[in-house]
Each structure stands twice: as structure tokens, then as C-alpha cells.
Protein backbone atom coordinates (compact mmCIF):
# COMPACT_ATOMS: atom_id res chain seq x y z
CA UNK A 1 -4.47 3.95 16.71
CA UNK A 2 -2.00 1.79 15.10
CA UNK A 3 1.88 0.15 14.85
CA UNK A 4 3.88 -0.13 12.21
CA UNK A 5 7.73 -1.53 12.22
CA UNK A 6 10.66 -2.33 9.58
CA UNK A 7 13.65 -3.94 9.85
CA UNK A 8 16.17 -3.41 7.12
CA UNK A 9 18.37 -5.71 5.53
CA UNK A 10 21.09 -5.45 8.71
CA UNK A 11 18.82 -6.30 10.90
CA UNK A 12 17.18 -9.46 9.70
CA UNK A 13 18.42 -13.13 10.02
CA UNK A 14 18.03 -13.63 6.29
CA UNK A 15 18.91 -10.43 4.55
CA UNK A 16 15.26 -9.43 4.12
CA UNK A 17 13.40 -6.18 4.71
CA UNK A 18 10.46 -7.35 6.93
CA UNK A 19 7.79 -4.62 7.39
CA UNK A 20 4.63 -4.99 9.29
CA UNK A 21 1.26 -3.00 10.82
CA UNK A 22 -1.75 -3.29 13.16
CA UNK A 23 -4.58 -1.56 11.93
CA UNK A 24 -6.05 0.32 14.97
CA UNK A 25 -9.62 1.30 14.17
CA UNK A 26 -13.09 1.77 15.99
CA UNK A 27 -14.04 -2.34 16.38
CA UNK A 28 -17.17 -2.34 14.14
CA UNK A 29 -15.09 -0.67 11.44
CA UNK A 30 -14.39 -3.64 8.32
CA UNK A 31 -11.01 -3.82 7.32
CA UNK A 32 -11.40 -5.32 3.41
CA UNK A 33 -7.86 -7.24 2.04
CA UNK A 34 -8.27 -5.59 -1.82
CA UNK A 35 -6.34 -5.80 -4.86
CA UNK A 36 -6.23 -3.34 -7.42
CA UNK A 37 -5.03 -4.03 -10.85
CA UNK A 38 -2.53 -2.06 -12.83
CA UNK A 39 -4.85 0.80 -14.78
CA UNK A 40 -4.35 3.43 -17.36
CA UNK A 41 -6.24 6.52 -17.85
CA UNK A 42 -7.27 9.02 -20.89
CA UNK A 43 -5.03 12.15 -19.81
CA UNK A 44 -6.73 15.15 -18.02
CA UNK A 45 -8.97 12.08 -15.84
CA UNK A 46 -9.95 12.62 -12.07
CA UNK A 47 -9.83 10.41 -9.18
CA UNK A 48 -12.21 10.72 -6.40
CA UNK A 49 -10.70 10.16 -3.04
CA UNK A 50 -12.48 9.76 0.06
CA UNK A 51 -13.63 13.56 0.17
CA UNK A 52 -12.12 15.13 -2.77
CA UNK A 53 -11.03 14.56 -6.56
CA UNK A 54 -7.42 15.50 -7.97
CA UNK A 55 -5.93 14.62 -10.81
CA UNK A 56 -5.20 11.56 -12.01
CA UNK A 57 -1.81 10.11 -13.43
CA UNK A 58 -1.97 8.48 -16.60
CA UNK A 59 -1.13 4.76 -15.45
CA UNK A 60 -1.71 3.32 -11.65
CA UNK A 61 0.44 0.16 -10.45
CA UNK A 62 -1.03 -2.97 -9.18
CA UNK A 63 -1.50 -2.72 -5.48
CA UNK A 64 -3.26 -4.96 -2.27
CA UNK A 65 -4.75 -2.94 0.40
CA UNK A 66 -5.94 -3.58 3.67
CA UNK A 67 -8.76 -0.76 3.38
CA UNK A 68 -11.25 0.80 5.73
CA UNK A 69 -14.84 -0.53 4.31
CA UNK A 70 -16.14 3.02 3.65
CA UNK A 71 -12.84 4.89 2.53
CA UNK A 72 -10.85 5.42 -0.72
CA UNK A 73 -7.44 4.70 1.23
CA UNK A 74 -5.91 2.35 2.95
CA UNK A 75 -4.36 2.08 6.12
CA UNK A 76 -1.81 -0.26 4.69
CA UNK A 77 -0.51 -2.02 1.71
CA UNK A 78 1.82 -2.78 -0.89
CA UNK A 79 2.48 -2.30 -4.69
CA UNK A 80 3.59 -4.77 -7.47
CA UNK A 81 7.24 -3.57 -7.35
CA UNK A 82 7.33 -4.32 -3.24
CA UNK A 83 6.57 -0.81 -1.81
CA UNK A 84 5.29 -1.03 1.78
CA UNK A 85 3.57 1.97 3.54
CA UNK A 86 1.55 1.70 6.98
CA UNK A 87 -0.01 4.90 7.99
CA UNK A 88 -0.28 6.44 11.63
CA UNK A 89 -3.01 9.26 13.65
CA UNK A 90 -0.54 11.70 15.47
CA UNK A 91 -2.03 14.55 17.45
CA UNK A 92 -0.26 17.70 16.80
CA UNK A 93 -0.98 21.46 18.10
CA UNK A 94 -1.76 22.38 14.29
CA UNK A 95 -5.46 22.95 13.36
CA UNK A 96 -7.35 20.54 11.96
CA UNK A 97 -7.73 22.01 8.51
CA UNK A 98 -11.33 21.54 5.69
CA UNK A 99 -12.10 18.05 4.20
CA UNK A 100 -8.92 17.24 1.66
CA UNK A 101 -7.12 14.21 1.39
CA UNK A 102 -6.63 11.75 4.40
CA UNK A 103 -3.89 9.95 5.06
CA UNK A 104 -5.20 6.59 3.59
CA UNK A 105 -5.96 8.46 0.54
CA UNK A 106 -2.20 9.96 0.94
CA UNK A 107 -0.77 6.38 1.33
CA UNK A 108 -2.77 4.64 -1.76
CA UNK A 109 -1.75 7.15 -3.83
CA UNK A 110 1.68 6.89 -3.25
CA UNK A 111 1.48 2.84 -3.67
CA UNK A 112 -0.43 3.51 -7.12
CA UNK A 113 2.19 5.59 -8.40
CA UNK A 114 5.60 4.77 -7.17
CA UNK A 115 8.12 2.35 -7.40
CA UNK A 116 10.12 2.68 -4.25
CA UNK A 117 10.53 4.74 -0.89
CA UNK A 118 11.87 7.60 -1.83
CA UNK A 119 9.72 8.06 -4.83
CA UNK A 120 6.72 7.60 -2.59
CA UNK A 121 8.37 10.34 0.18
CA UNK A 122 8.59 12.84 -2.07
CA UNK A 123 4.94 12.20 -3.82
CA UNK A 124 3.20 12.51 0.24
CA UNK A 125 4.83 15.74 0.65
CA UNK A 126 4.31 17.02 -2.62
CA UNK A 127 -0.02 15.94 -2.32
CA UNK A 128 0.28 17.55 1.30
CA UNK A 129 1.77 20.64 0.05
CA UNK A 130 -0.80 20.92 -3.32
CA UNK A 131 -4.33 19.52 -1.59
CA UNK A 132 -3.75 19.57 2.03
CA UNK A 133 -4.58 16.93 4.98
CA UNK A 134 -8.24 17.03 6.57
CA UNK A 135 -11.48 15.48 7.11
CA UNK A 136 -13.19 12.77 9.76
CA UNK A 137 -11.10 9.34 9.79
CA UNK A 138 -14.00 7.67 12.04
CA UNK A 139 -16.35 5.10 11.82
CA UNK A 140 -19.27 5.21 13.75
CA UNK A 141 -17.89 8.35 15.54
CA UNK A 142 -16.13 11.55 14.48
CA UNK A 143 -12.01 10.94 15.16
CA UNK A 144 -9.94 13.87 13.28
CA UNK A 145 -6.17 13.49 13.28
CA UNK A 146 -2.93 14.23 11.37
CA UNK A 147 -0.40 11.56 9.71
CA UNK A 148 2.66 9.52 9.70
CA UNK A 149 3.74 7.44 7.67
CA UNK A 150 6.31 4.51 7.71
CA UNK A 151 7.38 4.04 3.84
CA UNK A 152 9.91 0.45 3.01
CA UNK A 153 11.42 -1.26 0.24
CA UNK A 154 13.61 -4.03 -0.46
CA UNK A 155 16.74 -1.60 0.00
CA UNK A 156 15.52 1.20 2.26
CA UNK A 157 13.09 2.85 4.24
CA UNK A 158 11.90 6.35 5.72
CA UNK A 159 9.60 7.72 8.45
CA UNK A 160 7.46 10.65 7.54
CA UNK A 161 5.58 12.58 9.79
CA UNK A 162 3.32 15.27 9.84
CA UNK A 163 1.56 18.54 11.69
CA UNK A 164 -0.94 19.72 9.50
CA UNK A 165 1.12 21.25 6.13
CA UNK A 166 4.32 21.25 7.91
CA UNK A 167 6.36 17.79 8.29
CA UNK A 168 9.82 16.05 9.14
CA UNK A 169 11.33 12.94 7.26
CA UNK A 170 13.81 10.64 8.94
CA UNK A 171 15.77 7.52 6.24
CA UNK A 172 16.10 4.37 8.91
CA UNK A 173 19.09 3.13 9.26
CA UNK A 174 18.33 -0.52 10.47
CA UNK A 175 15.25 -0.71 12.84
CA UNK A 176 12.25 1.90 13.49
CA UNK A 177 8.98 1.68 15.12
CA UNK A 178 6.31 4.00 14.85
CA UNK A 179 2.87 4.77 16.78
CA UNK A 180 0.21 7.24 17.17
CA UNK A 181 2.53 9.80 18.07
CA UNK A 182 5.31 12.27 16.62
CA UNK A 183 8.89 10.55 17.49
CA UNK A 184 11.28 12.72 14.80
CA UNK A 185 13.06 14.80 17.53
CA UNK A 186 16.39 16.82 15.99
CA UNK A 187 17.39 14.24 13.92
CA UNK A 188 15.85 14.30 10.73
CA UNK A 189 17.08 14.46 7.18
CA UNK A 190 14.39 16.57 5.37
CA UNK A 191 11.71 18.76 6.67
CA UNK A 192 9.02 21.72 5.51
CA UNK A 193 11.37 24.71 5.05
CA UNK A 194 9.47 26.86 7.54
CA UNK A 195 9.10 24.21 10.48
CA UNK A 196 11.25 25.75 12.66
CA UNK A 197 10.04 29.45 11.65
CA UNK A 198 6.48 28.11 12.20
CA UNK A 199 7.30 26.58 15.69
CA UNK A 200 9.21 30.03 17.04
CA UNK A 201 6.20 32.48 15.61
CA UNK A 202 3.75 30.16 17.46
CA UNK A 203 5.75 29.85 20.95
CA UNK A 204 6.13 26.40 20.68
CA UNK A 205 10.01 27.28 20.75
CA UNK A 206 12.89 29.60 20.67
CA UNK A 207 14.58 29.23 17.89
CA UNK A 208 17.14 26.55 15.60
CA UNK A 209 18.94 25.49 19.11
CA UNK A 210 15.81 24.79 20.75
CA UNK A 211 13.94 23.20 18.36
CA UNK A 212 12.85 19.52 18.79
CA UNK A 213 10.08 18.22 16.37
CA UNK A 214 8.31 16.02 18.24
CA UNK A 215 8.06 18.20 21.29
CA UNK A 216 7.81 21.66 19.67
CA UNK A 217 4.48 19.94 17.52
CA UNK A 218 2.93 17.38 19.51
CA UNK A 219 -0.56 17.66 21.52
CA UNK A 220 0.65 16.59 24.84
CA UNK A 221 -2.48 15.35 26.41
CA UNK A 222 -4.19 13.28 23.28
CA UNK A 223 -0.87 12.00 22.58
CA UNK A 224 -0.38 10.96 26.57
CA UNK A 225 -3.80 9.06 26.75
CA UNK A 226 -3.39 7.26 23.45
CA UNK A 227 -0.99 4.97 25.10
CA UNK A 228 1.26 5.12 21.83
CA UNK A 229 4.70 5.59 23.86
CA UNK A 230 4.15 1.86 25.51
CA UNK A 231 3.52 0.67 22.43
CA UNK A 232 6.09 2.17 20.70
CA UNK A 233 8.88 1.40 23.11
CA UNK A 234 8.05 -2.34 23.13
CA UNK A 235 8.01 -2.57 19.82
CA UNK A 236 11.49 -1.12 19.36
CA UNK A 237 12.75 -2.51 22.62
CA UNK A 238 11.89 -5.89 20.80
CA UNK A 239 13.49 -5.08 17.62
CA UNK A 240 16.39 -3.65 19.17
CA UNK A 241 17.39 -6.44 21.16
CA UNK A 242 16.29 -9.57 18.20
CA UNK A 243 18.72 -6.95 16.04
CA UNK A 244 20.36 -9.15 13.56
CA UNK A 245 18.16 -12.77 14.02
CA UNK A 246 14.32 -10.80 13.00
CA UNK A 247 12.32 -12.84 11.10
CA UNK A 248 8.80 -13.18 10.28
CA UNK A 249 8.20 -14.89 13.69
CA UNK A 250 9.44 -11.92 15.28
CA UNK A 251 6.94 -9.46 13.58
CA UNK A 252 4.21 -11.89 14.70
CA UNK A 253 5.12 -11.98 18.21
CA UNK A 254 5.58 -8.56 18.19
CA UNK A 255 1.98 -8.06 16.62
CA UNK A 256 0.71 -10.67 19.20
CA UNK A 257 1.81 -8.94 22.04
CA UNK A 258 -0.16 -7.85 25.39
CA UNK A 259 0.49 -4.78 27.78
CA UNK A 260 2.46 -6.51 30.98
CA UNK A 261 -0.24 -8.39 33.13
CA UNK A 262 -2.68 -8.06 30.58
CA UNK A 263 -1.75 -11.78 28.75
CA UNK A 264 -5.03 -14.28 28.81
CA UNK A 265 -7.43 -11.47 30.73
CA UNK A 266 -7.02 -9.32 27.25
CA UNK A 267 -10.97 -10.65 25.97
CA UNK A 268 -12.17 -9.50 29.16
CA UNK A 269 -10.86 -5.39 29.82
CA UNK A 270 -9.62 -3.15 27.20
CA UNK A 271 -6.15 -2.04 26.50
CA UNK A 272 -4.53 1.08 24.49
CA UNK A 273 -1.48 0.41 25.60
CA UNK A 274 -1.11 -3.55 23.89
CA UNK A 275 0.27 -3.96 20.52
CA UNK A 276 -2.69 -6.43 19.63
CA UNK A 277 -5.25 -3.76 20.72
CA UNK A 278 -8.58 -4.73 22.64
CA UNK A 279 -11.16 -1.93 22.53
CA UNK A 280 -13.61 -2.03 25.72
CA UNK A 281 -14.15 1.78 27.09
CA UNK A 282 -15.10 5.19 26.28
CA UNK A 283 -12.03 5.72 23.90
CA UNK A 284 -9.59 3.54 22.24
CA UNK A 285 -9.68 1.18 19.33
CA UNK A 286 -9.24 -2.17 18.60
CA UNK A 287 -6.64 -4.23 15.79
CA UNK A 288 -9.12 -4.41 13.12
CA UNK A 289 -6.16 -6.21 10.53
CA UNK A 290 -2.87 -7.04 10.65
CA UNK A 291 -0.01 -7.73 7.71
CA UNK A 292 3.80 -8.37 7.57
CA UNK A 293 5.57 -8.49 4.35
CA UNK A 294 8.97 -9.80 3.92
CA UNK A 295 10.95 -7.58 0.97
CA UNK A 296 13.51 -8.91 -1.16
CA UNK A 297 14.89 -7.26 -4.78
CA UNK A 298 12.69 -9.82 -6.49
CA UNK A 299 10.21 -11.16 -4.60
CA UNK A 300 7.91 -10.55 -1.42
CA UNK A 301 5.86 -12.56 0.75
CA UNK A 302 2.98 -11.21 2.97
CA UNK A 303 1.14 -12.62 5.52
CA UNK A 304 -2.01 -11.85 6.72
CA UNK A 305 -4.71 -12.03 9.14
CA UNK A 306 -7.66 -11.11 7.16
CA UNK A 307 -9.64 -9.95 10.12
CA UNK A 308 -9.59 -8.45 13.47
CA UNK A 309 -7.25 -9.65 17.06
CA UNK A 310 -4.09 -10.76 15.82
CA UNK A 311 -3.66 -12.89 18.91
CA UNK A 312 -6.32 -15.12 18.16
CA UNK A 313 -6.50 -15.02 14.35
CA UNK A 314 -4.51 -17.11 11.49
CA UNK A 315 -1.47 -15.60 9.61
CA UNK A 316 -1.82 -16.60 6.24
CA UNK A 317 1.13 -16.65 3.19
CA UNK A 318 0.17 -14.26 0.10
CA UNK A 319 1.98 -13.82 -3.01
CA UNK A 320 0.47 -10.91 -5.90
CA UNK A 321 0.34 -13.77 -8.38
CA UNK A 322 -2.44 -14.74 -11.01
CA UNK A 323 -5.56 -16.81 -10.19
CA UNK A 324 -5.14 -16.57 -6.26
CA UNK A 325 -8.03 -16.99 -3.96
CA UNK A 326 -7.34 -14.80 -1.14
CA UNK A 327 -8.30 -11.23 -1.74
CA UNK A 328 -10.62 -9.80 -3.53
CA UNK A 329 -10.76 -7.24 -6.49
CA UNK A 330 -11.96 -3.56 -5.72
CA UNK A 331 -15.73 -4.43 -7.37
CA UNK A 332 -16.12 -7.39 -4.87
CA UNK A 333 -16.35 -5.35 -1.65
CA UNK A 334 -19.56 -7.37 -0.50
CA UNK A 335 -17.01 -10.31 -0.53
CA UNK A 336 -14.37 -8.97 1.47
CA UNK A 337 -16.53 -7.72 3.60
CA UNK A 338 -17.95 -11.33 4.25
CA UNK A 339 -13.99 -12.61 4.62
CA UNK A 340 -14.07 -10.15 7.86
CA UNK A 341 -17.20 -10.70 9.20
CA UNK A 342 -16.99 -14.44 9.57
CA UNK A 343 -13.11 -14.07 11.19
CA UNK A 344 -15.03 -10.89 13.44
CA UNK A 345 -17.87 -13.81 14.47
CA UNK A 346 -15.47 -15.99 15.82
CA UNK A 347 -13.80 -12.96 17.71
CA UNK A 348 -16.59 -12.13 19.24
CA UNK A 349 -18.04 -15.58 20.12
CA UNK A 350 -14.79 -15.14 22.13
CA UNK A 351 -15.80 -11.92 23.84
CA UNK A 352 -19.45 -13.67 24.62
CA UNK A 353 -17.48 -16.36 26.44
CA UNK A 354 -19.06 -18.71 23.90
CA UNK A 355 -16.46 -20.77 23.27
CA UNK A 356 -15.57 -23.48 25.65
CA UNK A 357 -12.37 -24.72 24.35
CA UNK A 358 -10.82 -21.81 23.64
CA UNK A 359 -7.03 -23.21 23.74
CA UNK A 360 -8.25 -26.08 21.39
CA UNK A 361 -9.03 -23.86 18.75
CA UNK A 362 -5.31 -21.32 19.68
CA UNK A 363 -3.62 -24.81 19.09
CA UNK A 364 -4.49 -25.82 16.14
CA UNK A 365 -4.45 -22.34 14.49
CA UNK A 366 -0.79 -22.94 16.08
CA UNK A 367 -0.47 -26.02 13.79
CA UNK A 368 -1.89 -24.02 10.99
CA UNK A 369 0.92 -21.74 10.92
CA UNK A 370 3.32 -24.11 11.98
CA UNK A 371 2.76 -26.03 8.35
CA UNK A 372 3.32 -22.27 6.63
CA UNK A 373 6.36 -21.56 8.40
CA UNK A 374 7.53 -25.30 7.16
CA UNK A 375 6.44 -24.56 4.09
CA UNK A 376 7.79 -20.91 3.72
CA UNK A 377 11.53 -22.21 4.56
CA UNK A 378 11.51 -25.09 2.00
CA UNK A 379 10.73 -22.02 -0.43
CA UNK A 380 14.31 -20.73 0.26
CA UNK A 381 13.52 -17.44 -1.87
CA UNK A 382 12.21 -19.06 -4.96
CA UNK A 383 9.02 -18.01 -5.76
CA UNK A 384 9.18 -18.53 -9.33
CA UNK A 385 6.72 -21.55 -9.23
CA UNK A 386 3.64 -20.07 -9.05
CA UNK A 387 1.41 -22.95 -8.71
CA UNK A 388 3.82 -24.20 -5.81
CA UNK A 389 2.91 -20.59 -4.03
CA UNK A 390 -1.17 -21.16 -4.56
CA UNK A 391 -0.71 -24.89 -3.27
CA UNK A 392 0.85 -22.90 0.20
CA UNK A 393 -1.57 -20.31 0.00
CA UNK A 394 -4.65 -21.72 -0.78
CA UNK A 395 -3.66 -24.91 1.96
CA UNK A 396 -4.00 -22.58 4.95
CA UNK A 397 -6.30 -20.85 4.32
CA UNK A 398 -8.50 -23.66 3.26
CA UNK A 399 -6.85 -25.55 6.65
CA UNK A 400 -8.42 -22.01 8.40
CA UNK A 401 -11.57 -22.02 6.75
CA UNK A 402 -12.25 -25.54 8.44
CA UNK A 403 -11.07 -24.57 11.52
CA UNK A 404 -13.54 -21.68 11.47
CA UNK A 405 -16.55 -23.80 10.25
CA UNK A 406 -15.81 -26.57 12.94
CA UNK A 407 -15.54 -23.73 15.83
CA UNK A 408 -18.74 -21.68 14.72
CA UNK A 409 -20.66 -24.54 13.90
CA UNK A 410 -19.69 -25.78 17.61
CA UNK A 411 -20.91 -22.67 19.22
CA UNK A 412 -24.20 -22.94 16.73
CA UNK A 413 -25.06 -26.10 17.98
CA UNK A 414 -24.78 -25.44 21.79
CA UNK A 415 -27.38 -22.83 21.10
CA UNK A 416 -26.49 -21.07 24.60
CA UNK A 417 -26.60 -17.02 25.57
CA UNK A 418 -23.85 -15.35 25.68
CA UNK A 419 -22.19 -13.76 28.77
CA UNK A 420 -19.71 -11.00 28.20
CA UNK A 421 -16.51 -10.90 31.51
CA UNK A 422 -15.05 -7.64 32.80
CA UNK A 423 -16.65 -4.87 34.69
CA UNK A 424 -19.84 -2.85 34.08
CA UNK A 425 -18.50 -0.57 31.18
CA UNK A 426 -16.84 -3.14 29.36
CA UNK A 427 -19.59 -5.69 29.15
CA UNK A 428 -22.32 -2.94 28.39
CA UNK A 429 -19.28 -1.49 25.64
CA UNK A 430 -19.55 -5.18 23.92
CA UNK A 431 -23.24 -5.50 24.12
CA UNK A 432 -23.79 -2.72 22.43
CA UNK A 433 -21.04 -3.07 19.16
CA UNK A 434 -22.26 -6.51 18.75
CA UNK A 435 -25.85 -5.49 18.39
CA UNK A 436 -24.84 -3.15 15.83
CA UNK A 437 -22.44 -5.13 13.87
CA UNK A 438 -25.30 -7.84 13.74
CA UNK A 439 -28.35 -6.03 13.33
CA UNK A 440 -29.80 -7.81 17.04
């Protein structure tokens, strides 16, 4: 389960393309922040993706992922030349087909190869049409599912979704929101050629006039309970009305954001139908990550969480310069796997009702990013300094690191049990992912 948004250029207070994604995965499940230098390869190599090899192209671009621990792919990320993609489950009446390429493996392909949206359109559907989509996308449990994908650059944008091999494409023409469902109705630009031929032989319509993507292909029932049309209609709802003043803050509210009623009960019941996702019953996931990147010609500026709940972590400023501290290179997994678990100890500390203070800590992470977004405006689009950037980056997130240390070493030292709120399921659902995240 996930959300991804983009606002183009029209749409933003400053001229900007400003893309940005929750990750939506089962809660024990790391999310790693990795960054992938630019390679080349001897001609005729291989690449292994998460269940199958293809071939391999003879140079790969630098690119930063926000990765599932286990996977090849990524759920979202970014290449040196400012391609954004953020991928999406939608449940469609098409088969599940063998084991071939997920959509992460789909998605950091097309940010290792291309250089802007519509390169990186056309590459999806051509690796859908050659290898096919299929293969389990869960954790801890089995979770099968077909993709969309939400592709942005500093000039343009497209949604691309799928139903097994067939597939509609829709360019955005100033804001778009998508979810963990098919939303391409009549209007799209491209599709498969047979999509409608496919829908009519199957009885999913009649024929041309009839024919409605997203209704003709969806699963009605998985796509009901997965709570992705709330989401996905206060998301745009949001966008739609900030049209024309979006900024970063925007994304992050957006991100932030609660079902209605659910704000300051959301540590103690689950919700599918919030933005900022809290896992807690028998389905459903929980934000695992969470990234916006701001896209100009030039230049682009991410911010990150780095871990799990974006409405109690830190958004952090990133820049894919030299000699930065924040993520981590592909052969230091065990590292970025530490970077989440200390931000998922905190998280749940929170769950265990361990913390005391709990607005304390929401404040200052408050002041945290109140300093970035002082700091990010004095920038006024310049990032040419370089050292300036790592004196921003590496100040919050050595101004989170502290904050972290204080509030764990806090919770340490009052040395008391833990007692999970919410009903039965909920509190038994908690008990039992923190005893296997933490081996108790």
C-alpha cells in the first residue's frame, strides 16, 4: 500500500516539480536509503533482479533508492539527472502470472537507465512486454499484486498503470495523485494495443464506447478494502485546492496526514485509509519510508525520513553530492539497515506507550525542521556550493541523531514495561511484530 503525488511546474509556488511517496509495506519490513554509483559493464553482462536475470545495458546512472531490505528494487527513488519514480500495488482481474520482474525491479531499472520521464515510460512497458510482471512482493507474508507507476522530471510527468501485460499511460498536466488502485478511466494517451480487445473477449465490457480502464480492469473487492480511494482523494483534494502555492511543506503535510478522527489516537488503532499509514490488524500495512524531492532543470533537493511514521519522524535535506553522510552505498546494507532500526526503536517505544513526553520530543523535531526550511530558502536555488549543502545536511541530521539518543536513552533509563493502547487485536498485533523485529 502506498501514495505517491507530483505537482508540475504550474502548480507550485516556486516553479518547481515537487514529487513525493509513502512507502506502504508490512511494518517489520526495512526500508534501506541506498545509493548506487554510476557503473559500466563488459557487453553481453546479466543483472540479477529480485527473481530473475536479463540483460544488462552497458552503462547504469547514479541513483538513491529507498529499497525493500531483501529486494533488488526499490519502491522509490531518483537518478543523477533528477528522474523521480514511486511505484504502486493495484489489484486487477488479470492473473497473477510466474516469478519475473516486480515492479521495484521495473522502477530501478528504469532510474538506472534513463534520463527523463518519457524515456523511463517507454523502457517499463517495453521490460513488461519482453519479461513480464510476477512474483511475491511480501515480507513476512505472501502479498502478490500488479503495478503503477508515477514517473516525474523537472519538465513533465506521466502515470503508468498496469493489469498484468496489458497497461494505460496518462502525461499529467499539473497535479496527480496515485494509490493502490487503477484511476486511468477513458482518458489516457497511450495504452497496450489490445486493451480494449482484451477487456470485450473477457466480459469485462462491450466494446470502444464502453470501455473505461479502471473499471473494465480493476478487482473490485481488494481494491474496496485497501482503503486507496480515501487516500487518494485527499491527497488530490489537497493538491487541488493548494494549486498554484505547493511547496515542500505541502507534500509534508500531505504525507503527515490522518484519516478524519483518527489525529493523536493514530499509535493506538490501525488505519488503511490515512496517508501516514498505521498497521494494527489482520491486513494492511504501515509507512515504512517516506521522500519528497523538489525538481528543477539543474538541481534537486530531497528530503527524507529515513525510517518508518512520517508523522513522528524527521525530514531531512539530501543533495547526490560527494562525501555526504546520509545514505549508504549498495555494499553497506548492514548500515542502512541500522539507520532504520534505531528511527523504528523510537517508533515503537511510541507504540509501547514508553515515552512520557511524547509532544516534547514532536516539538523539537518541529524545531529541527524548522532550521532546514530556514536554511533551504536562504539557498534560493543555488546549490553550487557543495560544502554549504553538507553543512545543511549533515546539521539535521546530526541535530536528529541527538534528539534520538536523548529520547532512547530516556526511555533506557526509566527501565519500565511496556504497555501497548487499543483493543485486543491491536495490542496482541504489536506484541507480536516487536518480538520479531527484536529477537524477544
Amino acid at each position: 500500500m502506498c501514495d505517491t503525488m507530483v505537482a508540475l511546474s504550474n502548480s507550485t509556488k516556486n516553479g518547481s516539480v515537487i514529487f513525493a511517496k509513502n512507502s506502504d509495506r508490512q511494518p517489520n519490513e526495512p526500508l534501506l536509503t541506498i545509493r548506487v554509483p554510476r557503473k559500466k559493464y563488459v557487453p553481453g553482462s546479466k543483472v540479477k533482479c529480485t527473481y530473475i536475470e536479463i540483460d544488462q545495458v552497458e552503462e547504469t546512472f547514479e541513483v538513491l533508492l529507498q529499497k525493500p531490505s531483501w529486494m533488488w528494487g526499490a519502491e522509490m527513488g531518483a537518478n543523477e539527472f533528477g528522474l523521480n519514480i514511486g511505484n504502486e500495488a493495484v489489484f486487477t482481474r488479470e492473473k497473477q502470472g510466474p516469478e519475473a520482474l516486480l515492479g521495484m525491479d521495473m522502477l530501478r531499472l528504469a532510474l538506472e537507465r534513463c534520463r527523463n520521464s518519457e524515456e523511463a515510460l517507454n523502457l517499463i512497458i517495453s521490460l513488461l512486454e519482453r519479461y513480464g510482471q510476477g512474483g511475491n512482493c511480501g515480507y513476512e507474508k505472501k502479498f502478490y499484486y500488479h503495478n503503477s507507476f508515477l514517473i516525474a522530471d523537472s519538465q513533465s510527468a506521466w502515470v503508468l498503470e498496469t493489469a498484468g501485460e496489458y497497461w494505460a499511460a496518462e502525461k499529467v498536466k499539473d497535479v496527480r495523485a496515485i494509490s493502490n488502485r487503477l484511476s486511468i478511466g477513458k482518458g489516457y494517451d497511450r495504452s497496450h494495443p489490445d486493451l480494449v480487445k482484451n477487456a470485450v473477449e473477457k466480459g469485462w465490457c462491450k466494446g470502444e464506447a464502453d470501455f473505461d480502464f479502471a473499471r473494465c480492469y480493476t478487482n473490485p473487492l481488494v481494491t474496496r478494502f485497501s482503503g486507496s480511494l480515501h487516500r487518494q482523494e485527499s491527497c488530490a483534494c489537497v493538491l487541488e485546492r493548494e494549486k498554484g502555492n505547493i511547496t515542500l511543506q505541502t507534500m509534508r503535510n500531505i504525507l503527515r496526514s490522518h484519516e478524519e478522527g483518527l489525529e493523536g489516537r493514530q499509535f493506538t488503532r490501525h488505519s488503511l485509509k490515512s496517508v501516514c499509514m498505521h498497521a494494527g490488524f489482520i491486513f494492511g500495512d504501515h509507512t515504512t519510508g517516506s521522500y519528497i524531492a523538489e525538481l528543477n532543470k539543474n538541481n534537486q533537493t530531497y528530503l527524507f525520513t529515513g525510517g518508518s511514521t512520517p508523522c513522528l519522524a524527521v525530514y531531512k535535506p539530501y543533495w547526490m553530492i560527494e562525501k555526504e553522510n546520509f545514505t549508504f552505498w549498495e555494499d553497506e546494507q548492514q548500515a542502512a539497515l541500522e539507520f532504520w532500526l534505531k528511527r523504528e526503536r523510537l517508533h515503537r517505544s511510541v507504540i509501547e506507550n514508553k515515552i512520557p513526553d511524547l509532544q516534547d520530543y514532536l516539538a523539537e523535531r518541529d524545531r529541527i525542521e524548522a532550521e532546514t526550511d530556514t536554511a533551504l530558502a536562504s539557498l534560493s536555488n543555488d546549490l553550487k556550493d557543495h560544502a554549504r549543502l553538507k553543512r545543511i545536511m549533515d546539521q539535521a541530521l546530526e541535530a536528529e541523531e541527538t534528539l534520538l539518543d536523548k529520547t532512547l536513552q530516556d526511555i533506557s533509563d526509566r527501565d519500565e514495561p511496556g504497555r501497548i493502547r487499543g483493543n485486543l487485536l491491536f495490542r496482541c498485533y504489536w506484541k507480536k511484530q516487536n518480538a520479531r523485529l527484536f529477537k524477544t
